[in-house]
Protein backbone atom coordinates (compact mmCIF):
# COMPACT_ATOMS: atom_id res chain seq x y z
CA UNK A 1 126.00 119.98 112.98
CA UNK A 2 127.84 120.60 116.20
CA UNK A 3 126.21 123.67 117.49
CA UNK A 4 123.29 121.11 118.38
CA UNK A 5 125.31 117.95 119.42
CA UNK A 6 126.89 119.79 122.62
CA UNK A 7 123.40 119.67 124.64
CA UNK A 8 122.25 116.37 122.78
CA UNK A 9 122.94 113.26 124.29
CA UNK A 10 124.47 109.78 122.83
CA UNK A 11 121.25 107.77 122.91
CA UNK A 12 118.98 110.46 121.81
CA UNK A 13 121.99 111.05 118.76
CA UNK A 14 121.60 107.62 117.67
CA UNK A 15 117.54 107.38 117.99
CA UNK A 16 117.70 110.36 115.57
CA UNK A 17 119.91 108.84 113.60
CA UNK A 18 117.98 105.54 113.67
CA UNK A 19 115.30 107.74 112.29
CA UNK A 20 116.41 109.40 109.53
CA UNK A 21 117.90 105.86 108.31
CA UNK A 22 113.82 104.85 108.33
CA UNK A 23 112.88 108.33 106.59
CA UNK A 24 115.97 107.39 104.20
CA UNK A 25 114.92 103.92 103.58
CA UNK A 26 111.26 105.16 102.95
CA UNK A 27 112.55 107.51 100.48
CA UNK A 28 114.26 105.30 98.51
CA UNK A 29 111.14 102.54 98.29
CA UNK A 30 109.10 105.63 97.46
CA UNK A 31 111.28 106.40 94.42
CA UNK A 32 112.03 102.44 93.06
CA UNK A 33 108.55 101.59 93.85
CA UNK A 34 106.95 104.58 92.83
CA UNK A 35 108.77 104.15 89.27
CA UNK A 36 107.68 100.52 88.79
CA UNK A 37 104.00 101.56 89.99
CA UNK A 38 103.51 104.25 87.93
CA UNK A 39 104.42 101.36 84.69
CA UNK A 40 102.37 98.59 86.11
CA UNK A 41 99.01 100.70 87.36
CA UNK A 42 99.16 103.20 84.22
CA UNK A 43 95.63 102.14 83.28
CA UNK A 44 94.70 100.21 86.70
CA UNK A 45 95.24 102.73 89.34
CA UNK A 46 94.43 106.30 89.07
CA UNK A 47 96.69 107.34 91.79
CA UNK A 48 99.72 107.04 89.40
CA UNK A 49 98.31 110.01 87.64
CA UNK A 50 97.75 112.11 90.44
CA UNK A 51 99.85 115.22 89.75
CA UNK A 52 101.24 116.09 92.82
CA UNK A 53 102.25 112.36 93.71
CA UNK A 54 103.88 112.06 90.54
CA UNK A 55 105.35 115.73 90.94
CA UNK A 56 107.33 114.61 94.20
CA UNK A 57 108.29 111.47 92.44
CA UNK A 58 109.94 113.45 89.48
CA UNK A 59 111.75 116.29 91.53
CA UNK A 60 113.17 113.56 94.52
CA UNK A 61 114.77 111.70 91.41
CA UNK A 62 115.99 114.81 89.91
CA UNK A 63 117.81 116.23 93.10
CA UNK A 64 118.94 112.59 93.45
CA UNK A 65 120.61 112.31 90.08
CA UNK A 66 121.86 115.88 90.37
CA UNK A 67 123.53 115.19 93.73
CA UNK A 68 125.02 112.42 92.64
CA UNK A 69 126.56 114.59 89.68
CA UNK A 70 128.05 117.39 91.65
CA UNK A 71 129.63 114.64 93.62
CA UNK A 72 127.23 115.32 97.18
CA UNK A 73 126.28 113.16 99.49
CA UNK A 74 122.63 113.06 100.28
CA UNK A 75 121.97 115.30 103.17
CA UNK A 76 119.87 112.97 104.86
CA UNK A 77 123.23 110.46 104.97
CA UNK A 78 125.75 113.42 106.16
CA UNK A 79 122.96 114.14 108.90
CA UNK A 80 122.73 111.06 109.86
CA UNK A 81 126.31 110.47 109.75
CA UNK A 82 127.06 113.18 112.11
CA UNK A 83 124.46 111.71 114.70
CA UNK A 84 126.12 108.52 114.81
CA UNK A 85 129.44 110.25 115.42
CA UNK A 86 128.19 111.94 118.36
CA UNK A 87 126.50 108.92 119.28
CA UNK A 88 129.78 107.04 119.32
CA UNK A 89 128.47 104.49 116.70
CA UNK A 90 130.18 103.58 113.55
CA UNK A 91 129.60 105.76 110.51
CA UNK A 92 130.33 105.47 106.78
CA UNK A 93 131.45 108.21 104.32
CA UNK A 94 129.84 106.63 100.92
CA UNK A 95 126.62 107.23 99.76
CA UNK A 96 123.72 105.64 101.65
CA UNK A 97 122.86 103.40 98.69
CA UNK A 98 126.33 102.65 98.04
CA UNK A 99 126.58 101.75 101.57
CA UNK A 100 123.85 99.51 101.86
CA UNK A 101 123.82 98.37 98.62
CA UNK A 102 127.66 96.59 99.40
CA UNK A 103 126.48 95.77 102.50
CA UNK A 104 123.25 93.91 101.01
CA UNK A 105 124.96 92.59 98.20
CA UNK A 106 128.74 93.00 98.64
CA UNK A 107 128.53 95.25 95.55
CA UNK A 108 132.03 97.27 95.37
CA UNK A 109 132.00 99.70 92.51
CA UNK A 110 132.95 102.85 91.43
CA UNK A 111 131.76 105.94 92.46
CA UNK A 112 131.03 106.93 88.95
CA UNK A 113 129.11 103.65 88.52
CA UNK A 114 126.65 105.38 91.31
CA UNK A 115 126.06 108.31 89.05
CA UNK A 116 125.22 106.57 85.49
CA UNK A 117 122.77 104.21 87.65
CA UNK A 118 121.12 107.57 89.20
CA UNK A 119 121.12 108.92 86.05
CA UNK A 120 119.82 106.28 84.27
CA UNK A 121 116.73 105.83 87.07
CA UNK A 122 116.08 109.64 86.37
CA UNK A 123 115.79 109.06 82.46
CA UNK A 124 113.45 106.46 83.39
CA UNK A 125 111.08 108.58 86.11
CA UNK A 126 111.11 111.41 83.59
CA UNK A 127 110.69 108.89 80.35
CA UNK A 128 107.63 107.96 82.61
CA UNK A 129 106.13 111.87 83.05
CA UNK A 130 105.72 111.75 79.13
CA UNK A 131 104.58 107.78 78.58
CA UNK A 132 102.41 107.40 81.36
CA UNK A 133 101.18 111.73 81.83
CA UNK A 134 99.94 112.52 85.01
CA UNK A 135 96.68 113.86 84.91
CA UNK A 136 96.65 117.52 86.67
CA UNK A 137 92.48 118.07 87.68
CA UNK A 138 91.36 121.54 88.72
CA UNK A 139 89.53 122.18 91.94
């Protein structure tokens, strides 16, 4: 990450920063939400079915949970991480969920306890490939 931070400036550091957290947060809601559509609009809303959608759901989870088990930070929090550095702002070294979950929630817990809820949400977003099948149409 430094080869780019010597030309980069503070405030443009921190607005890319500030913009992976968004891309971060909208990955997460696309994951939790995604998994509690795909259970509520099963028969309702054909989208759920759509086999790409439900292709990106399955595979984000997956490197999520396997992450988690080799012990790896996400790389969108160790990118954003470094940006705040050079940005002079205050950075954390947990996992972004863990992060904001204790900050949300004062939730302090384990780092183990991160993995068997990853792992767990995984179960469930593949559990959901099989109960609720996407439907894969050919052009």
């Amino acid at each position: 990450m430094k080869a780019y931070s010597a030309a980069m400036s503070p405030t443009l550091a921190a607005a890319l920063a500030d913009t992976i957290l968004v891309a971060h947060v909208g990955m997460v809601a696309f994951v939790i939400l995604g998994a509690i559509a795909i259970f509520v609009g099963r028969t309702r809303w054909r989208w759920v079915r759509g086999w790409r959608w439900r292709l990106a759901h399955v595979l984000l989870m997956g490197f999520i949970a396997l992450q988690a088990w080799l012990g790896a930070l996400c790389p969108l929090t160790v990118w954003e991480q470094s940006l705040r550095r050079h940005a002079g702002q205050a950075s954390y070294g947990e996992s972004f969920i863990e992060h904001w979950l204790s900050r949300l929630i004062f939730f302090d817990a384990p780092w183990w306890s991160f993995v068997a809820a990853y792992s767990a949400f995984a179960a469930l977003v593949i559990a959901a490939w099989f109960v609720v099948p996407p439907i894969h149409r050919r052009a």
